[in-house]
C-alpha atoms as a PDB file:
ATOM      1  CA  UNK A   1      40.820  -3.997  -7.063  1.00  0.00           C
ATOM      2  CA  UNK A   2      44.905  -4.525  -7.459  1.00  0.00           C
ATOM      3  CA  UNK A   3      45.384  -7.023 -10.040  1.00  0.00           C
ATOM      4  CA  UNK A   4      48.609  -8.866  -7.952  1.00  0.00           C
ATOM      5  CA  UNK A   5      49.046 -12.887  -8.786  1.00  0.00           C
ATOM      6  CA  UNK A   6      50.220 -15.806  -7.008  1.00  0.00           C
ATOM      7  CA  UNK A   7      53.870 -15.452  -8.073  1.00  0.00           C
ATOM      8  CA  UNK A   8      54.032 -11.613  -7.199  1.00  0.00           C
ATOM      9  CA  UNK A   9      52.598 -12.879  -3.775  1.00  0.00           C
ATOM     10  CA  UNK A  10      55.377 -15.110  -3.510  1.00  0.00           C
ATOM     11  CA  UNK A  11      58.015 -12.399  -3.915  1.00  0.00           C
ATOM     12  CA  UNK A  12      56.141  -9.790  -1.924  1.00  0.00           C
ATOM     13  CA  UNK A  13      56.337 -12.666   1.465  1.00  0.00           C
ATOM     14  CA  UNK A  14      59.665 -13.506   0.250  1.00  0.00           C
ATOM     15  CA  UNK A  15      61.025  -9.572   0.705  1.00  0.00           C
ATOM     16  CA  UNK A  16      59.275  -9.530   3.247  1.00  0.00           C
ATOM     17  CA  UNK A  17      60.532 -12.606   5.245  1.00  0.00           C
ATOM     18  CA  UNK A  18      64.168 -11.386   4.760  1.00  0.00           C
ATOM     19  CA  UNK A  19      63.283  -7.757   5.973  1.00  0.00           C
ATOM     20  CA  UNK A  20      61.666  -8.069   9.232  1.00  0.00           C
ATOM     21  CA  UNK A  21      62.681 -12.063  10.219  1.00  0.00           C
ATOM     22  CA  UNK A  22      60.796 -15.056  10.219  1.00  0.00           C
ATOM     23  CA  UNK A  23      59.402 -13.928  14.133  1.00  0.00           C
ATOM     24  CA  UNK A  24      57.975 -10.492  13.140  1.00  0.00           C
ATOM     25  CA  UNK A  25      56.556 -11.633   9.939  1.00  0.00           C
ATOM     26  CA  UNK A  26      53.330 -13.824  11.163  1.00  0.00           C
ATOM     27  CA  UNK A  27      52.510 -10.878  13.317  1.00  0.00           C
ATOM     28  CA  UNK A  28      52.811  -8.221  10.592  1.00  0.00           C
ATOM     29  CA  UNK A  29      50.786 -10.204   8.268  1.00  0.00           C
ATOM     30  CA  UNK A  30      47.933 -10.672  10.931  1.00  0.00           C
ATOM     31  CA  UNK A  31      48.106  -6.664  11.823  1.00  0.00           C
ATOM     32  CA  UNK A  32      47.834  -6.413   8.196  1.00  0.00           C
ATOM     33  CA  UNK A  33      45.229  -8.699   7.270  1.00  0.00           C
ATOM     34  CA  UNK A  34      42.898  -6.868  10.015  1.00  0.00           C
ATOM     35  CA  UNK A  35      43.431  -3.229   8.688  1.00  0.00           C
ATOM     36  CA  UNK A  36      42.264  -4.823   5.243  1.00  0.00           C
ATOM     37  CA  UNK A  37      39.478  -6.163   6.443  1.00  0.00           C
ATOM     38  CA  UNK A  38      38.441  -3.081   8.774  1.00  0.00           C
ATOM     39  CA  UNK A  39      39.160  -0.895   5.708  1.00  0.00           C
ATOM     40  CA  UNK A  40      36.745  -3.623   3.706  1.00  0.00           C
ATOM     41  CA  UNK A  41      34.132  -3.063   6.088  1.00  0.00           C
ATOM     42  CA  UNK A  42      34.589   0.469   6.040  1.00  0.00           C
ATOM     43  CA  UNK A  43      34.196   0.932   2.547  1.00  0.00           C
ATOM     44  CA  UNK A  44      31.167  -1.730   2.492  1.00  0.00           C
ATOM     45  CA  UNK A  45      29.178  -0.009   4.952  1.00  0.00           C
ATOM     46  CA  UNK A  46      29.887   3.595   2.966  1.00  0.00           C
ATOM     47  CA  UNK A  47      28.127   2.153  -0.034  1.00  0.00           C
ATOM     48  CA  UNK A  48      25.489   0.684   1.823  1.00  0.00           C
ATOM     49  CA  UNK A  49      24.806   4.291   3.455  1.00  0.00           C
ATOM     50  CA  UNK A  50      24.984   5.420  -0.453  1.00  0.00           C
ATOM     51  CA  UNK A  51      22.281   2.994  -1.394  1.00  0.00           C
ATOM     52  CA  UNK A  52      20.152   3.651   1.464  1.00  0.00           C
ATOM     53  CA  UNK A  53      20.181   7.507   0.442  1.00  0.00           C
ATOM     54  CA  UNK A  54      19.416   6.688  -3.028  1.00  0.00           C
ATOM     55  CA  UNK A  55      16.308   4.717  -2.470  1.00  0.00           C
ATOM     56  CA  UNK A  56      15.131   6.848   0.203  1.00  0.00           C
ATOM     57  CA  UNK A  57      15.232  10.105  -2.475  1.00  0.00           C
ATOM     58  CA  UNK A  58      13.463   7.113  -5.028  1.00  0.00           C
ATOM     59  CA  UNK A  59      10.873   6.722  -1.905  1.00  0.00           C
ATOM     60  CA  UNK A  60      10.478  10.227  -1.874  1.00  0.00           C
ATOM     61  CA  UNK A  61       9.766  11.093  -5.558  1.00  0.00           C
ATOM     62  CA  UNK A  62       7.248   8.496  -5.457  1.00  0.00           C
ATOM     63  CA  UNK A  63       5.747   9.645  -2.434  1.00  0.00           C
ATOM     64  CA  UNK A  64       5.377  13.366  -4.013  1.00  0.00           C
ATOM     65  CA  UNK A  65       3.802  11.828  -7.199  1.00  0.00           C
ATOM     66  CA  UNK A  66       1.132  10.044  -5.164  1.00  0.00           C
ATOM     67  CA  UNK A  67       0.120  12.726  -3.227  1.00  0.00           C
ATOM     68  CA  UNK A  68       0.490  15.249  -6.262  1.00  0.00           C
ATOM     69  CA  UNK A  69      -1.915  12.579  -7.603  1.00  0.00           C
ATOM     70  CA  UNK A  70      -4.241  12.806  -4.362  1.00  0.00           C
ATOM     71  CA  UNK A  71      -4.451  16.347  -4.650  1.00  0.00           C
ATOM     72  CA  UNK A  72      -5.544  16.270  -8.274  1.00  0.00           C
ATOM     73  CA  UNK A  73      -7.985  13.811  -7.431  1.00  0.00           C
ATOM     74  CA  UNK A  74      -9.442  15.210  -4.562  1.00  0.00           C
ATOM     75  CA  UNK A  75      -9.922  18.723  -6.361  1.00  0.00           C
ATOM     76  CA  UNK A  76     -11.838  16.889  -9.469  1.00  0.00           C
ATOM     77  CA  UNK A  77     -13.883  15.102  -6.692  1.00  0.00           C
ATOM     78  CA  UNK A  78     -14.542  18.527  -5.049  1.00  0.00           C
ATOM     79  CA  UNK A  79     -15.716  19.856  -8.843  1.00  0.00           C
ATOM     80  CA  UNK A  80     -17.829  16.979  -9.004  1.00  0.00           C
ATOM     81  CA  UNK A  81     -19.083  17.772  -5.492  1.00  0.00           C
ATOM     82  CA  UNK A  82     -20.248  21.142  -6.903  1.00  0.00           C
ATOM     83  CA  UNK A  83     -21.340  20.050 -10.372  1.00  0.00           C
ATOM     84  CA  UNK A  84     -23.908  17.758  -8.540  1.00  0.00           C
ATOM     85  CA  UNK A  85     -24.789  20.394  -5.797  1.00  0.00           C
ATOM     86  CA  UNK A  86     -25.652  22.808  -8.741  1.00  0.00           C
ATOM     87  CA  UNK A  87     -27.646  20.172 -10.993  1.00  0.00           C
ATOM     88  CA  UNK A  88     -29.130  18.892  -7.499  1.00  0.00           C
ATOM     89  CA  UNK A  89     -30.430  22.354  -6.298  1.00  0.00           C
ATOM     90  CA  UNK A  90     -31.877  22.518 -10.146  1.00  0.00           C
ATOM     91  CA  UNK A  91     -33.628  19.847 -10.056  1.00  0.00           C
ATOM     92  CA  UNK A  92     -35.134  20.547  -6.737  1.00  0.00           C
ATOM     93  CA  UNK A  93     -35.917  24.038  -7.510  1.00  0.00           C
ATOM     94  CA  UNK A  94     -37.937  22.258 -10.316  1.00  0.00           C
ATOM     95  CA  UNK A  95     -39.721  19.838  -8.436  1.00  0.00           C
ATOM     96  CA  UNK A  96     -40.815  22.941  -5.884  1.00  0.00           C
ATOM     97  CA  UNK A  97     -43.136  24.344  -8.571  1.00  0.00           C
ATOM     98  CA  UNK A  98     -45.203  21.191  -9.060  1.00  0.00           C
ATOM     99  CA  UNK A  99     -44.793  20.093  -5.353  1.00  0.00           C
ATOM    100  CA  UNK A 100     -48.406  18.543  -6.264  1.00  0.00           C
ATOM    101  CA  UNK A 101     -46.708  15.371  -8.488  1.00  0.00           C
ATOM    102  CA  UNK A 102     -43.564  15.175  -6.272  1.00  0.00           C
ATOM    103  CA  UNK A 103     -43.189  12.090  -3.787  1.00  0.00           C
ATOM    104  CA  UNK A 104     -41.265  13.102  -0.315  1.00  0.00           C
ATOM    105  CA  UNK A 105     -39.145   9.904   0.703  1.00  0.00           C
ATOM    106  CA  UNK A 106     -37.262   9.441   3.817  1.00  0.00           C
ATOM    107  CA  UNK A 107     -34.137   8.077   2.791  1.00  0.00           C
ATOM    108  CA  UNK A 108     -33.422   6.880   6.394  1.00  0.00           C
ATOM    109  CA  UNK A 109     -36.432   4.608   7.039  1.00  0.00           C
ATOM    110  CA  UNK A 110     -36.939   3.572   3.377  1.00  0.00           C
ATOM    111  CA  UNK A 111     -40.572   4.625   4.045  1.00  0.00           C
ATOM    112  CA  UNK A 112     -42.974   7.448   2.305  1.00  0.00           C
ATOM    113  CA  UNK A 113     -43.637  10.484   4.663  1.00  0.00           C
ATOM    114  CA  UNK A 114     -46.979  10.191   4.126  1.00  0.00           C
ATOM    115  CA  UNK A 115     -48.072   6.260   4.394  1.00  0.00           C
ATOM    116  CA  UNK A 116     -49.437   4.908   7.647  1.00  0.00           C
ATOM    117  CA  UNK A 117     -46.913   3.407  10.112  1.00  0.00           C
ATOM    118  CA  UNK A 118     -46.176  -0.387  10.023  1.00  0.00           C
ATOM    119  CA  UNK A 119     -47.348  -2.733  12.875  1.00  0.00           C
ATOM    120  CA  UNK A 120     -45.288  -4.850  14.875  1.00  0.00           C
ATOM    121  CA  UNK A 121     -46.920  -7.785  13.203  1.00  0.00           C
ATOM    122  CA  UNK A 122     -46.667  -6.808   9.958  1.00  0.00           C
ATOM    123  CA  UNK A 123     -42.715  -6.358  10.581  1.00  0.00           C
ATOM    124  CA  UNK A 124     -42.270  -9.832  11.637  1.00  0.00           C
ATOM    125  CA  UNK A 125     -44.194 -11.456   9.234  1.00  0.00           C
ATOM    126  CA  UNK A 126     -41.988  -9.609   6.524  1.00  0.00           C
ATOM    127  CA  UNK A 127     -39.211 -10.730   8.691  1.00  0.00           C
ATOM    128  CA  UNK A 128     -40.214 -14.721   8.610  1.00  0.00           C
ATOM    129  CA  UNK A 129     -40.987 -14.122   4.781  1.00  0.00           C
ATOM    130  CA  UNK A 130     -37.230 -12.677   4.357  1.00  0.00           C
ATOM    131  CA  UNK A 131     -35.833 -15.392   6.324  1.00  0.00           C
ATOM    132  CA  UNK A 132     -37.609 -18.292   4.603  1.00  0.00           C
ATOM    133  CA  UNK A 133     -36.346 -16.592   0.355  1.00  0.00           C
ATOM    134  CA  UNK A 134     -32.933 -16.922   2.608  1.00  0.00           C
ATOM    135  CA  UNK A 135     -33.085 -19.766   3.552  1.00  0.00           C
ATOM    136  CA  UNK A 136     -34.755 -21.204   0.166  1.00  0.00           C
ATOM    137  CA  UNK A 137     -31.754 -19.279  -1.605  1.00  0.00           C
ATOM    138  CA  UNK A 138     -28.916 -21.037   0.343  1.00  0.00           C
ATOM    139  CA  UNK A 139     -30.716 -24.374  -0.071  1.00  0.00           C
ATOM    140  CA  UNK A 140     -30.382 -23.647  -4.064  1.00  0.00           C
ATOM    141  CA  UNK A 141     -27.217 -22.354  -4.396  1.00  0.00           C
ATOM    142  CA  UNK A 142     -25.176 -24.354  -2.032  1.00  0.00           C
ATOM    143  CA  UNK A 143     -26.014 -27.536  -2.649  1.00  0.00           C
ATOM    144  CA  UNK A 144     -23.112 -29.504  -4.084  1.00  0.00           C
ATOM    145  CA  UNK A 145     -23.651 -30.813  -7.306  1.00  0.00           C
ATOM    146  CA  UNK A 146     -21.935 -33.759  -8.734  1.00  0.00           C
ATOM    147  CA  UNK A 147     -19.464 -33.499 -11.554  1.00  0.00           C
ATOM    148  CA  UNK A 148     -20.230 -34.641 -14.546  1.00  0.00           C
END
């Protein structure tokens, strides 16, 4: 800021105190010493407001590149989409000629169209079964083993 030393200090105060009297001087100094630091403060919160713009414009760039880079992906997903619509309606258009060979699967259930519906019996028995590899599995792999 203003390069001013001890000794020019000295002879600034000592002007000073022969100007305006040793009773006006104390109060000059504190009326000046507050205008400093309001004008400090001042200029402090000025660059803050400078580096709050600048990161919010660095926010925005990156906030344009990511959703330039959404929009690029969401248009090759949307090719893709369509690639595997086309290849998907080929195949199936395919299959409809030699409907004899083809297999219909419900991809809700898990179950062929065409097989017999399961019994409540036979459900829990696969259930017990599933429960038991479970329970065999956590038995095996959780067991702490000692270090060697």
């Amino acid at each position: 800021m203003l390069d001013i030393g001890f000794s020019e200090l000295l002879l600034i105060a000592g002007i000073g105190l022969v100007v305006l009297g040793p009773q006006r001087l104390p109060v000059v100094t504190r009326t000046v010493g507050t205008l400093l630091g309001r004008a400090q403060k001042y200029v402090s919160d000025v660059k803050n407001d400078i580096q709050r713009q600048m990161e919010l414009e660095e926010l925005r760039k990156v906030k344009d590149t990511v959703t330039n880079l959404g929009e690029t992906i969401a248009s090759e997903a949307s090719k893709f989409e369509s690639e595997a619509n086309a290849v998907a309606s080929n195949v199936s258009s395919s299959f409809e000629s030699d409907r004899d060979f083809q297999s219909v699967y419900d991809q809700r259930a898990g179950l062929y169209i065409g097989a017999p519906s399961r019994s409540w019996a036979q459900e829990q028995a696969d259930n017990r079964l599933r429960d038991r590899l479970r329970a065999r599995l956590r038995k095996r792999y959780l067991v702490k083993r000692p270090k060697d």
